[in-house]
C-alpha atoms as a PDB file:
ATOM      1  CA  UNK A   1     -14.772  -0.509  16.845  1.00  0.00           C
ATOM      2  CA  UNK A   2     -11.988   1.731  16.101  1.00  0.00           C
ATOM      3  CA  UNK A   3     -12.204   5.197  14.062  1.00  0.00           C
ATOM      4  CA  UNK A   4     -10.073   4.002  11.575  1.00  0.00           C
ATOM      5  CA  UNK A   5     -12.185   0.725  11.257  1.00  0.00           C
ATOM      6  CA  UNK A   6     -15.433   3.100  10.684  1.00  0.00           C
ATOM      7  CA  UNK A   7     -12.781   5.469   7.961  1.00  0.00           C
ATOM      8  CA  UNK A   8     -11.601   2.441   6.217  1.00  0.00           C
ATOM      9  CA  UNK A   9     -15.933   1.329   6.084  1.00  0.00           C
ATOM     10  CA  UNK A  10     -16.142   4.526   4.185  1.00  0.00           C
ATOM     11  CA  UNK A  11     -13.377   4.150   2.062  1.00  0.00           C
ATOM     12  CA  UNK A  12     -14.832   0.886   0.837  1.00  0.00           C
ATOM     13  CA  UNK A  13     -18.248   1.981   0.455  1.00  0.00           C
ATOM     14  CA  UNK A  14     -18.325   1.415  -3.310  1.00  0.00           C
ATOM     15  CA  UNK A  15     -16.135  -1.830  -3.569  1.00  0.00           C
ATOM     16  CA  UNK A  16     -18.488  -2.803  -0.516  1.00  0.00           C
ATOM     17  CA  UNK A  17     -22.072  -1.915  -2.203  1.00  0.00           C
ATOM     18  CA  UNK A  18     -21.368  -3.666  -5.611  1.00  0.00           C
ATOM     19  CA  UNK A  19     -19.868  -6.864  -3.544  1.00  0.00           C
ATOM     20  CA  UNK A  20     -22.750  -6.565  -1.371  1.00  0.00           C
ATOM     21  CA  UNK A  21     -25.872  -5.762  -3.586  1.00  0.00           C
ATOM     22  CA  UNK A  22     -24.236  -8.440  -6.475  1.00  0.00           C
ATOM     23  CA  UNK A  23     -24.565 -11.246  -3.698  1.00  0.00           C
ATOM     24  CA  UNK A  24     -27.713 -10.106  -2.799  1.00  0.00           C
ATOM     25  CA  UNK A  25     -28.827 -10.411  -6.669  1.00  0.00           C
ATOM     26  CA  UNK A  26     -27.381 -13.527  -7.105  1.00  0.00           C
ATOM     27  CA  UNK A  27     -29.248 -15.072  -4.358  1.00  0.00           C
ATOM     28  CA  UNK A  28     -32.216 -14.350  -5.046  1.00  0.00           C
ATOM     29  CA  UNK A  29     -32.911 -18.578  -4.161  1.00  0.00           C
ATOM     30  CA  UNK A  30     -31.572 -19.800  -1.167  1.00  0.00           C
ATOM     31  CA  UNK A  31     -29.725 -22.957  -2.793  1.00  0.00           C
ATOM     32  CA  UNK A  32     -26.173 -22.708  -4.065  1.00  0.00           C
ATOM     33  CA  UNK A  33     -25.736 -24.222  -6.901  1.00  0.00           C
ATOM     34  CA  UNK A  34     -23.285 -23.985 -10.133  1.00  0.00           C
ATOM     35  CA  UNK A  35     -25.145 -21.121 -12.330  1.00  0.00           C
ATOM     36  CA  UNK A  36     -24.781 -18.838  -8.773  1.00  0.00           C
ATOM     37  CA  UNK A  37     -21.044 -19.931  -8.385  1.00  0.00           C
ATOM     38  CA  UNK A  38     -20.560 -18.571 -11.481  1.00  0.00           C
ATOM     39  CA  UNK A  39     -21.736 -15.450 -11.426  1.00  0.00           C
ATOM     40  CA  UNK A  40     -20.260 -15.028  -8.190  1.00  0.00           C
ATOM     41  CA  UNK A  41     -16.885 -15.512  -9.693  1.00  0.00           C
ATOM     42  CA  UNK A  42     -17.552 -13.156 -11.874  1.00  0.00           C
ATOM     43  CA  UNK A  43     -18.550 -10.494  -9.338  1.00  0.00           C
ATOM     44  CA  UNK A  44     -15.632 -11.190  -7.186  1.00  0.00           C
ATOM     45  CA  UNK A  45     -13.033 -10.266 -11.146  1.00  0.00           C
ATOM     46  CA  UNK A  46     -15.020  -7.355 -11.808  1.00  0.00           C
ATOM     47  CA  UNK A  47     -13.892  -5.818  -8.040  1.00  0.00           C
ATOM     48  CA  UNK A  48     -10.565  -6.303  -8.879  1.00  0.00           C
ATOM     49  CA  UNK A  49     -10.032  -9.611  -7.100  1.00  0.00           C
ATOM     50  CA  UNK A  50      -8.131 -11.136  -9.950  1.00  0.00           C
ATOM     51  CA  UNK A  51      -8.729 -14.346 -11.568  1.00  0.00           C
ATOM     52  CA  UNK A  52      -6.610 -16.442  -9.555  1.00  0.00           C
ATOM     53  CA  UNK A  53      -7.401 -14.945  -6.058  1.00  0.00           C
ATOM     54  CA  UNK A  54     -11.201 -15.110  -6.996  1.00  0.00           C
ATOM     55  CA  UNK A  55     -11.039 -18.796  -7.867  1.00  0.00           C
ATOM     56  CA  UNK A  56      -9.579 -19.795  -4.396  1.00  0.00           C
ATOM     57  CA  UNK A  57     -12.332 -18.031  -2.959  1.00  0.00           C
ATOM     58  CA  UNK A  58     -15.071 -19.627  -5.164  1.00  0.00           C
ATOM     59  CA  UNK A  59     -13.417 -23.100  -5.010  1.00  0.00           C
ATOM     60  CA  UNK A  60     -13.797 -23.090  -1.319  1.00  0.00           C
ATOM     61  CA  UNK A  61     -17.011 -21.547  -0.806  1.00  0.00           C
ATOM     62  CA  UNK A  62     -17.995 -23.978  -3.289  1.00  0.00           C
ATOM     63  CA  UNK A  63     -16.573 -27.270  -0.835  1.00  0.00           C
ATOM     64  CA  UNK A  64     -18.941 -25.958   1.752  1.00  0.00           C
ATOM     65  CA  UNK A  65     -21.767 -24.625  -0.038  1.00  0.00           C
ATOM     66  CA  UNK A  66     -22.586 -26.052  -3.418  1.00  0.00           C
ATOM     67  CA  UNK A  67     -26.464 -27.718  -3.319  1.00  0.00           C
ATOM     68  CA  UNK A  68     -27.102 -26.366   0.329  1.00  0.00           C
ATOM     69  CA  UNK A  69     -29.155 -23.695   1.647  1.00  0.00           C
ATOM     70  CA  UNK A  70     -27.709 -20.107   2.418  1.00  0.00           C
ATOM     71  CA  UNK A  71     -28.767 -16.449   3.111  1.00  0.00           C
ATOM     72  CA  UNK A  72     -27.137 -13.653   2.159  1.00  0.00           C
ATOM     73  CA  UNK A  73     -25.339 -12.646   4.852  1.00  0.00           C
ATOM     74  CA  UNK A  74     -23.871 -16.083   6.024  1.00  0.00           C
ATOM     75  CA  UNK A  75     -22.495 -15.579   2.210  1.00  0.00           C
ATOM     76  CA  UNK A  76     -20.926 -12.432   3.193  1.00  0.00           C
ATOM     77  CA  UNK A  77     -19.382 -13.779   6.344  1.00  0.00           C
ATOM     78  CA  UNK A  78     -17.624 -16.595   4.681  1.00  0.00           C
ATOM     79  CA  UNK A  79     -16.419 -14.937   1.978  1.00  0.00           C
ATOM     80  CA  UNK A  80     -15.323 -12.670   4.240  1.00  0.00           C
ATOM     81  CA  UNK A  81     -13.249 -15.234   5.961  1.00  0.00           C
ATOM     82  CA  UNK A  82     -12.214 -16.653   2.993  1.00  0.00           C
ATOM     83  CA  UNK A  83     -11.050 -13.264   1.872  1.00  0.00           C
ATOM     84  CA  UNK A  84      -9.452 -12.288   5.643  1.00  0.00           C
ATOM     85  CA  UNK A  85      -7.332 -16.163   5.062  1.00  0.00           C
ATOM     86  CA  UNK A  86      -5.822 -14.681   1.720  1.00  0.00           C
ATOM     87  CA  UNK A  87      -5.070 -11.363   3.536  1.00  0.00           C
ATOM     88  CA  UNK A  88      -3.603 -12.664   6.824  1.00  0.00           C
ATOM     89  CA  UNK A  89      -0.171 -13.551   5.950  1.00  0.00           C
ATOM     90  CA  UNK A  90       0.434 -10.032   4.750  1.00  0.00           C
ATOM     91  CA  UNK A  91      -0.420  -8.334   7.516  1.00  0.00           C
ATOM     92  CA  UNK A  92       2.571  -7.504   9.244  1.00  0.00           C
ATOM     93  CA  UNK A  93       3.910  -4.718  11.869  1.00  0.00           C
ATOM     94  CA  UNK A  94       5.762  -1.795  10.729  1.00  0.00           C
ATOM     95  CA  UNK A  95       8.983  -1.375  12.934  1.00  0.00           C
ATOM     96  CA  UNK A  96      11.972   0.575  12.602  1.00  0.00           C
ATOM     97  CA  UNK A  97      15.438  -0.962  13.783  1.00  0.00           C
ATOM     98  CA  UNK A  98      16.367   1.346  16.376  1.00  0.00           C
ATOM     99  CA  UNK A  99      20.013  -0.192  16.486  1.00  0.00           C
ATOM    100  CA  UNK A 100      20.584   0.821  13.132  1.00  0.00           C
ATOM    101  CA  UNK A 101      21.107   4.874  13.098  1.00  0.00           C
ATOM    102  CA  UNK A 102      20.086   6.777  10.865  1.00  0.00           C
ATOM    103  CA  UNK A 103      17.400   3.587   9.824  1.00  0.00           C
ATOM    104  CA  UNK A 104      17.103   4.483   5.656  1.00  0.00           C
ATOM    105  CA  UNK A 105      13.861   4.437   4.414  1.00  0.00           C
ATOM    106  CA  UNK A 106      13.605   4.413   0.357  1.00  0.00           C
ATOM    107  CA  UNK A 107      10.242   5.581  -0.938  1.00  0.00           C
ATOM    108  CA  UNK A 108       9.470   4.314  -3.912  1.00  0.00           C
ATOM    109  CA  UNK A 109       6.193   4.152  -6.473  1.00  0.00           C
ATOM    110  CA  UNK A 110       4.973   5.463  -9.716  1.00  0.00           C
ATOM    111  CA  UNK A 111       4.119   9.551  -9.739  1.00  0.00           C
ATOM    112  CA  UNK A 112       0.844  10.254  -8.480  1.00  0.00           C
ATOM    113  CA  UNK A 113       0.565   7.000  -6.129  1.00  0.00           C
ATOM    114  CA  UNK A 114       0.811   8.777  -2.662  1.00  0.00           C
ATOM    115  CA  UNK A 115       4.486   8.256  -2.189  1.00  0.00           C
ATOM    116  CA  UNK A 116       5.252  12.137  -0.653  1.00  0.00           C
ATOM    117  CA  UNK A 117       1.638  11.873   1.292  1.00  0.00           C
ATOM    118  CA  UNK A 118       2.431   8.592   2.523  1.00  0.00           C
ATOM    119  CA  UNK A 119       6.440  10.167   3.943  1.00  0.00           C
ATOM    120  CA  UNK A 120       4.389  13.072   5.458  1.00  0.00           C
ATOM    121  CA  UNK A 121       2.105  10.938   7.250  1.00  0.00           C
ATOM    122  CA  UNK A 122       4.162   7.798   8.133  1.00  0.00           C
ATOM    123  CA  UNK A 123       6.976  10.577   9.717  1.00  0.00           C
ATOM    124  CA  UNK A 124       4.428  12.341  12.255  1.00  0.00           C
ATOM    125  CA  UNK A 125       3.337   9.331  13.358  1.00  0.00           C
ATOM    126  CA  UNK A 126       7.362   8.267  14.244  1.00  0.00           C
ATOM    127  CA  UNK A 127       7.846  12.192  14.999  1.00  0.00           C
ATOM    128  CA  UNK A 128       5.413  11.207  17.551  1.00  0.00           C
ATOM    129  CA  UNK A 129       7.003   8.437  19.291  1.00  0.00           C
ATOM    130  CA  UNK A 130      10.682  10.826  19.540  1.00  0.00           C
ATOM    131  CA  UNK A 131      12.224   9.642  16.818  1.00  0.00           C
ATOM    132  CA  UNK A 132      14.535  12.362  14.923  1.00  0.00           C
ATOM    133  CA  UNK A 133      13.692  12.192  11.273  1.00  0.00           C
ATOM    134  CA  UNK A 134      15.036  14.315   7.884  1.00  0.00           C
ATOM    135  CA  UNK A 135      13.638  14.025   4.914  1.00  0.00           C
ATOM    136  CA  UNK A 136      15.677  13.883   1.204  1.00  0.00           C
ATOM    137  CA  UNK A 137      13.705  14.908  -1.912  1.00  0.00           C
ATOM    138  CA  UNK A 138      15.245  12.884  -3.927  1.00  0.00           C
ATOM    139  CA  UNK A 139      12.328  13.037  -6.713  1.00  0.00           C
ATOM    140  CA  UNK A 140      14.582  15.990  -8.429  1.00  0.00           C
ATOM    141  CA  UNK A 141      12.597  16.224 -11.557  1.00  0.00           C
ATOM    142  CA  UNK A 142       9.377  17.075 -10.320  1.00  0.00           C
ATOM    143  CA  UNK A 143       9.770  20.461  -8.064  1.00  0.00           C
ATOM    144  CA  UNK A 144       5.712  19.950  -7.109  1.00  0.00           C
ATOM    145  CA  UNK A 145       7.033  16.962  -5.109  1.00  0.00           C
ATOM    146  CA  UNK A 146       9.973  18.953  -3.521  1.00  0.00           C
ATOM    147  CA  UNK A 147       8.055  21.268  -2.379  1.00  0.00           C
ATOM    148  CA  UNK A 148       4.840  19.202  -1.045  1.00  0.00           C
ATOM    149  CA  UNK A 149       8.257  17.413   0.504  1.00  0.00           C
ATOM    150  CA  UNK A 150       9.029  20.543   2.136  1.00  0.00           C
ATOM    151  CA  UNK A 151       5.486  21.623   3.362  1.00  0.00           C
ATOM    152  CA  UNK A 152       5.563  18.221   5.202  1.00  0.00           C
ATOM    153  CA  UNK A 153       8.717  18.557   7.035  1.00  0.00           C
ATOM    154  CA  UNK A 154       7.471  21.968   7.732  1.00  0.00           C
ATOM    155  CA  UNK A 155       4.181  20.825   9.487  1.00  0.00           C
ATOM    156  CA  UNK A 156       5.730  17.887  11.343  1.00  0.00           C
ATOM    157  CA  UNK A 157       9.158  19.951  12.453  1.00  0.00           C
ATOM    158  CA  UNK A 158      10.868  17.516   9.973  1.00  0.00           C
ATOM    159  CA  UNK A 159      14.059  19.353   8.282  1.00  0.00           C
ATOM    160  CA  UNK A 160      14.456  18.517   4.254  1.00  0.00           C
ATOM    161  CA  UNK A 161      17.362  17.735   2.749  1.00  0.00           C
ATOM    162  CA  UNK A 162      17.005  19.352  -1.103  1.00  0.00           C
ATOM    163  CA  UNK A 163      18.808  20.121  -3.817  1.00  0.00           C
ATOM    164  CA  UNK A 164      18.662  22.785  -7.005  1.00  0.00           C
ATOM    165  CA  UNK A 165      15.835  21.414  -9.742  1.00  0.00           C
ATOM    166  CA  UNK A 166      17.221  18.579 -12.124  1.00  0.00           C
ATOM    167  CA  UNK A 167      20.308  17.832 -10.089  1.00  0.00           C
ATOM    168  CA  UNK A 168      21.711  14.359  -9.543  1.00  0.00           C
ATOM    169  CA  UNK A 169      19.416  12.249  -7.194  1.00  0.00           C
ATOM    170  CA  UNK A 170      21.914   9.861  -6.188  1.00  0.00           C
ATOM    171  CA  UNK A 171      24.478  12.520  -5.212  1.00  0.00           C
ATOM    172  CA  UNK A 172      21.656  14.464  -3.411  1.00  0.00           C
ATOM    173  CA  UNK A 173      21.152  10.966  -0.852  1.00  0.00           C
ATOM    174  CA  UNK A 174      24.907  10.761  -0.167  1.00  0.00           C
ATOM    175  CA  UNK A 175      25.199  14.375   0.624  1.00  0.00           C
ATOM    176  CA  UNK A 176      21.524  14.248   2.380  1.00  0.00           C
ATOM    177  CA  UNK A 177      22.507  10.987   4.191  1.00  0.00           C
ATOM    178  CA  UNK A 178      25.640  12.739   5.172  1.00  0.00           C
ATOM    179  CA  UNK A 179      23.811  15.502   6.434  1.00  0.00           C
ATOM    180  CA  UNK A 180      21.545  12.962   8.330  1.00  0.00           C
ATOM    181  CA  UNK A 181      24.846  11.314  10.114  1.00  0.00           C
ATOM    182  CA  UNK A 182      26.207  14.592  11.396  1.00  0.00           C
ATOM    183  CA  UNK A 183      22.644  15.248  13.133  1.00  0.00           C
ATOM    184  CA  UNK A 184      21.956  12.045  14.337  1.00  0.00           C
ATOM    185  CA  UNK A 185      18.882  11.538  12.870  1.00  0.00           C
ATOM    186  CA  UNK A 186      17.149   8.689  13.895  1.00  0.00           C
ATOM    187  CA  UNK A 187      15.108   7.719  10.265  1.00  0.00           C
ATOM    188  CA  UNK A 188      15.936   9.272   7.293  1.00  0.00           C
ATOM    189  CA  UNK A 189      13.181   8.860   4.607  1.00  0.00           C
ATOM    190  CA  UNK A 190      14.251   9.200   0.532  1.00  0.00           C
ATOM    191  CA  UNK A 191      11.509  10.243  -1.854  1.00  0.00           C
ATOM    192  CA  UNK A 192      12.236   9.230  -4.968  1.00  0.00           C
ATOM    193  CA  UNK A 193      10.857   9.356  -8.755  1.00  0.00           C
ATOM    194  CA  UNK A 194       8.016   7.147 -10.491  1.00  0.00           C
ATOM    195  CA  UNK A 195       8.491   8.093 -14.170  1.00  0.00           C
ATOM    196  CA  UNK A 196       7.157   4.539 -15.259  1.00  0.00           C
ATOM    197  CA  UNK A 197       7.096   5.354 -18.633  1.00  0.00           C
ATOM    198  CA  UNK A 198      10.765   5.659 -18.915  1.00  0.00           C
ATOM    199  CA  UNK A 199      11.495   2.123 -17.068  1.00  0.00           C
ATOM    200  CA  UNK A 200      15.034   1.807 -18.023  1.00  0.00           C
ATOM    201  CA  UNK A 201      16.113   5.371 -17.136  1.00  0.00           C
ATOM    202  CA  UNK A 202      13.939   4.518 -13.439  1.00  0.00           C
ATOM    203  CA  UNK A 203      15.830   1.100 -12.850  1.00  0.00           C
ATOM    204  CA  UNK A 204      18.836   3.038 -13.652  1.00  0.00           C
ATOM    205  CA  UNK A 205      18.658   5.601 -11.097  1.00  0.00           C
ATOM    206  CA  UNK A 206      16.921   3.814  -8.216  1.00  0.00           C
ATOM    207  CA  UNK A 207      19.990   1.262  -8.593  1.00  0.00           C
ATOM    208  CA  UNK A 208      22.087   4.101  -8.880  1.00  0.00           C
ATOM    209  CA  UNK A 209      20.713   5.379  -5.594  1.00  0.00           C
ATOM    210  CA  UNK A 210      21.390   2.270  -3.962  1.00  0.00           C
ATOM    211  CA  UNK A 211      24.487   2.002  -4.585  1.00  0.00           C
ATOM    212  CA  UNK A 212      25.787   5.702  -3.444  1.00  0.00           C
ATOM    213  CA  UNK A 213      23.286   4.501   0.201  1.00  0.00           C
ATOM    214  CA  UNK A 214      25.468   1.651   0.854  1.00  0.00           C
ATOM    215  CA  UNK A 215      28.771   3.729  -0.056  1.00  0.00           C
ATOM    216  CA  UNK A 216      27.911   5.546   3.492  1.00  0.00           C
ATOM    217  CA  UNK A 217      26.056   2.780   4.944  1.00  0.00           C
ATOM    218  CA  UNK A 218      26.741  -0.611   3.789  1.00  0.00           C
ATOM    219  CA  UNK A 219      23.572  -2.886   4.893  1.00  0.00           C
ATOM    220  CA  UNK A 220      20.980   0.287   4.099  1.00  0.00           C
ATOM    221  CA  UNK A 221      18.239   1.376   2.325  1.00  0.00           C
ATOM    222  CA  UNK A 222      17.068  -0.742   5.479  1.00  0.00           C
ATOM    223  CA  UNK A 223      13.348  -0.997   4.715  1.00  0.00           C
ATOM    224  CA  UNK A 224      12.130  -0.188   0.729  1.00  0.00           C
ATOM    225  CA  UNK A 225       8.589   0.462   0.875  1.00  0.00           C
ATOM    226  CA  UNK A 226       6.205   0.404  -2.462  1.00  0.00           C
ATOM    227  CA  UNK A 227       3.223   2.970  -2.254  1.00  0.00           C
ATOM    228  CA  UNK A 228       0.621   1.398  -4.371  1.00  0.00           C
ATOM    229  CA  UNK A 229      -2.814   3.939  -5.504  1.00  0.00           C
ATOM    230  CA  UNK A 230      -5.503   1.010  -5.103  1.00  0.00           C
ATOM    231  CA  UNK A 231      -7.909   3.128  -7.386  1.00  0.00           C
ATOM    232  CA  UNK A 232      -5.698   1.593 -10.800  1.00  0.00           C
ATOM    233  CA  UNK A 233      -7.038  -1.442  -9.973  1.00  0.00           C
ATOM    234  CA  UNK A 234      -5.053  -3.921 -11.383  1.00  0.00           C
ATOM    235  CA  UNK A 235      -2.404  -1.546 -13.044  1.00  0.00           C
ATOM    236  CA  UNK A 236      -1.909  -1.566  -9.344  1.00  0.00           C
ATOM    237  CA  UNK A 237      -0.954  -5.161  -9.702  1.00  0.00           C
ATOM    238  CA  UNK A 238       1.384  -4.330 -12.292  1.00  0.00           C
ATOM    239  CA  UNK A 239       3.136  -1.370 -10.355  1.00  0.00           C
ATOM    240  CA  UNK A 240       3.883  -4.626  -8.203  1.00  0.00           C
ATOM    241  CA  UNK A 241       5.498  -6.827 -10.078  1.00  0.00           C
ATOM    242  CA  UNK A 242       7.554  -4.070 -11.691  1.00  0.00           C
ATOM    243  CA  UNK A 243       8.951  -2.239  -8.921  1.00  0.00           C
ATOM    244  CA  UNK A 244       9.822  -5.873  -7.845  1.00  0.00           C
ATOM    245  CA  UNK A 245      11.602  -6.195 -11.025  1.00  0.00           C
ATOM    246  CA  UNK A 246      13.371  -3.144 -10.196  1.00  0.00           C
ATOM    247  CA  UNK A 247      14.582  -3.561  -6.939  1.00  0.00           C
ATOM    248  CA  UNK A 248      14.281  -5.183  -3.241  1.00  0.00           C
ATOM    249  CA  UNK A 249      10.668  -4.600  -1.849  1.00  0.00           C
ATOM    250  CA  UNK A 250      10.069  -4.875   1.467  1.00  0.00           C
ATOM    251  CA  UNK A 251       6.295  -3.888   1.671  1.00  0.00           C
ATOM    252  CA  UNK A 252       3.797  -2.244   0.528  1.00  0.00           C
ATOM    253  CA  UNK A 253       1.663   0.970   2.082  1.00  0.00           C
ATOM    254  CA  UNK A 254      -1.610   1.076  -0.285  1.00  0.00           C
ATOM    255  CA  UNK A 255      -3.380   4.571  -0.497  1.00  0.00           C
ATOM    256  CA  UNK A 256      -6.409   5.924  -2.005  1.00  0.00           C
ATOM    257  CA  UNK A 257      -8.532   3.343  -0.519  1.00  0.00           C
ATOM    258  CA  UNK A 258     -11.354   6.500  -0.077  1.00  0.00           C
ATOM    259  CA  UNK A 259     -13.788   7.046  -3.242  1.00  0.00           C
ATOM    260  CA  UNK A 260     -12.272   4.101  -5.326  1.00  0.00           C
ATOM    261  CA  UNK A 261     -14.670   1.219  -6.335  1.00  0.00           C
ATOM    262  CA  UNK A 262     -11.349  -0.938  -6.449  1.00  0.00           C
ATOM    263  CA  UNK A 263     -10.984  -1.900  -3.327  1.00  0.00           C
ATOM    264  CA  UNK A 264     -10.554  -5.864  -4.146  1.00  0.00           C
ATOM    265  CA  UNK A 265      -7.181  -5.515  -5.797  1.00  0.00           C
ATOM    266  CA  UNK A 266      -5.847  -5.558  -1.990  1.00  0.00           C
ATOM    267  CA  UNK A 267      -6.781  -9.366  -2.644  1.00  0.00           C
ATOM    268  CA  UNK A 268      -5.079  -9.685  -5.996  1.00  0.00           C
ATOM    269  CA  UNK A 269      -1.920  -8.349  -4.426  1.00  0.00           C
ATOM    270  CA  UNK A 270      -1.899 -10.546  -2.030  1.00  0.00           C
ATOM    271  CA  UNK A 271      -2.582 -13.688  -3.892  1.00  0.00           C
ATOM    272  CA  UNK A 272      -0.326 -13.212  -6.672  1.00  0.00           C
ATOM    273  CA  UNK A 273       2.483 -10.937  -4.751  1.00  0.00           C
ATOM    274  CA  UNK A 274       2.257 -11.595  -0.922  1.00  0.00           C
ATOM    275  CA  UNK A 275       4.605  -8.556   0.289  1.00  0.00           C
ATOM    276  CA  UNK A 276       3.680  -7.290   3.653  1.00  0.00           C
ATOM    277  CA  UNK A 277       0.704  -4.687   3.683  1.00  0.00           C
ATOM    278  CA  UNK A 278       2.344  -2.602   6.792  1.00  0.00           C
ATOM    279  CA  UNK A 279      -0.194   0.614   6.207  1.00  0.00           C
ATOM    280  CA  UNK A 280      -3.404   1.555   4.325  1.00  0.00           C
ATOM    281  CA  UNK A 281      -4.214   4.867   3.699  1.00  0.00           C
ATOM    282  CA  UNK A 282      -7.743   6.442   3.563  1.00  0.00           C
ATOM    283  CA  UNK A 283      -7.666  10.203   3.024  1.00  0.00           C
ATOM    284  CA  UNK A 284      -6.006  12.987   3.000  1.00  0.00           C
ATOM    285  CA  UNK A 285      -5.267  14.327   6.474  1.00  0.00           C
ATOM    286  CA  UNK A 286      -2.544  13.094   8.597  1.00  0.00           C
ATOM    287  CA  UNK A 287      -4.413  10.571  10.968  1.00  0.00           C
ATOM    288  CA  UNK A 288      -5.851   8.902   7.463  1.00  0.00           C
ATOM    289  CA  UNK A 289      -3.006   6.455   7.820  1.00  0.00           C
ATOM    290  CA  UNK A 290      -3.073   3.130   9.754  1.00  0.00           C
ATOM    291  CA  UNK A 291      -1.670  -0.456  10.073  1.00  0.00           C
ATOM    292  CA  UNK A 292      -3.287  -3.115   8.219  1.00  0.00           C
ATOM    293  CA  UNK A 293      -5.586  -5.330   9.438  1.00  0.00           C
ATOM    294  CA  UNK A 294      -6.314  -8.823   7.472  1.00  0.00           C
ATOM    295  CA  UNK A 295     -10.000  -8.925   9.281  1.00  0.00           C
ATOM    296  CA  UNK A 296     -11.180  -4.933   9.398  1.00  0.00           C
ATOM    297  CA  UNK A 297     -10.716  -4.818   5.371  1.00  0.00           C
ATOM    298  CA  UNK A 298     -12.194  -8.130   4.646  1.00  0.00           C
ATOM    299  CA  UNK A 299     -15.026  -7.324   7.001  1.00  0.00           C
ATOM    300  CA  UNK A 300     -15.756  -3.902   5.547  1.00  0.00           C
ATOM    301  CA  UNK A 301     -15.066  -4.805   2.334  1.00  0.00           C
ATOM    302  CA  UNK A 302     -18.305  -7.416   2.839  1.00  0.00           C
ATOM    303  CA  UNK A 303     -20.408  -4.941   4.325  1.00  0.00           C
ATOM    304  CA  UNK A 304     -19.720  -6.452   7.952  1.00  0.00           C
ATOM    305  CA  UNK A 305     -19.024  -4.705  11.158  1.00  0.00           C
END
């Protein structure tokens, strides 16, 4: 059992306890039968599951289960695996394309998700393993995300490519990018704005941003990562489908996991828009940060070890 296995057991405890102690309610009688399923449906929504992801899992519990005996905890474990078989084709390895130099990394996600966090911790891990890595704050508007930026470059020996407040994002990438080139950076990750509220002006710029990348390097941003705050629940969802709408998403990094009782929408996501889950985060510090695995959330998120 891993540390991160026992972190991410805390940072389900809530999800985990009102899954857990609703089963236990439910089945209060041993036999399954069609007033339990029911309510189990409905415990499975109201932790963020989603209607449609909940459904496959009730539906198929319900082909192996419905009019037969069954304790608690061989409830848990199937749902578990029922859960885990929803989650498994998202699970996929983070890698970075050493061939292509500097390998662009667009950050993108709605203010307040985790997105700078998420750069700060994802970059010491790489920092780690050699790689050469600058930073651009491209999120222009917002000088507390410059400078939390700037504090994480300056922790993890990362330099920071910034420009004055308010100036033009895109124009800050192809100088920063520039920069990058000349320095032979090995990764260059590209914070960028969230202002959901304005999603015209958003689509706007992120395209805009896109478009001065591939002016320096044609086939780049190489990997477009969504950071996702699973503690909206199933605005989370929403954040989805919209950033989709936006532009090319190549997975997703989900933070926040710690403290929220939310911890189902994972599943939701993953029913309704199966983009690779590459990271989950957990906390705060810098080791709070870790791949994805389809069986350690589905497990915790039972109660399970």
């Amino acid at each position: 059992m891993t540390d991160f296995f026992q972190k991410l057991g805390f940072g389900l405890k809530k999800t985990s306890a009102k899954l857990t102690g609703g089963i236990t309610d439910i089945f209060t009688k041993k036999k399954v039968d069609e007033a339990t399923l029911d309510e189990l449906l409905d415990l499975l929504i109201t932790s963020d599951m989603g209607i449609k992801a909940s459904t496959r899992i009730i539906d198929a519990f319900a082909k192996r289960r419905l009019n037969k005996d069954a304790s608690p905890e061989e409830i848990k474990n199937e749902l578990a695996q029922d859960i885990q078989n929803i989650l498994t084709p998202c699970e996929k390895k983070f890698t970075v394309d050493t061939e292509k130099k500097p390998h662009i990394i667009l950050m993108i996600g709605v203010n307040g998700a985790g997105k700078t966090t998420t750069i700060g911790k994802l970059a010491a891990k790489l920092r780690a393993q050699g790689k050469q890595i600058s930073f651009i704050a491209a999120d222009t508007f917002r000088a507390a995300a410059v400078e939390q930026l700037s504090a994480w470059g300056e922790r993890s020996h990362i330099r920071v490519y910034r420009g004055a407040p308010g100036c033009d994002a895109a124009g800050l990438c192809y100088d920063g990018i520039g920069e990058a080139l000349k320095q032979g950076d090995d990764i260059v990750f590209i914070d960028t704005a969230g202002r959901l509220q304005n999603k015209t002006g958003l689509m706007d710029e992120l395209k805009k941003i896109i478009r001065v990348i591939k002016k320096i390097i044609p086939d780049a941003p190489h990997q477009t990562l969504l950071t996702i705050d699973a503690a909206t629940g199933q605005n989370a969802l929403e954040q989805v489908k919209t950033f989709k709408e936006i532009c090319n998403v190549d997975g997703l990094v989900i933070t926040k996991l710690d403290g929220s009782a939310k911890g189902g929408i994972l599943v939701a996501v993953a029913e309704e828009s199966p983009l690779p889950f590459y990271f989950v985060g957990v906390g705060e510090g810098i080791d709070d940060l870790d791949s994805f695995s389809a069986r350690d959330y589905a497990r915790n998120l039972l109660g399970l070890r």
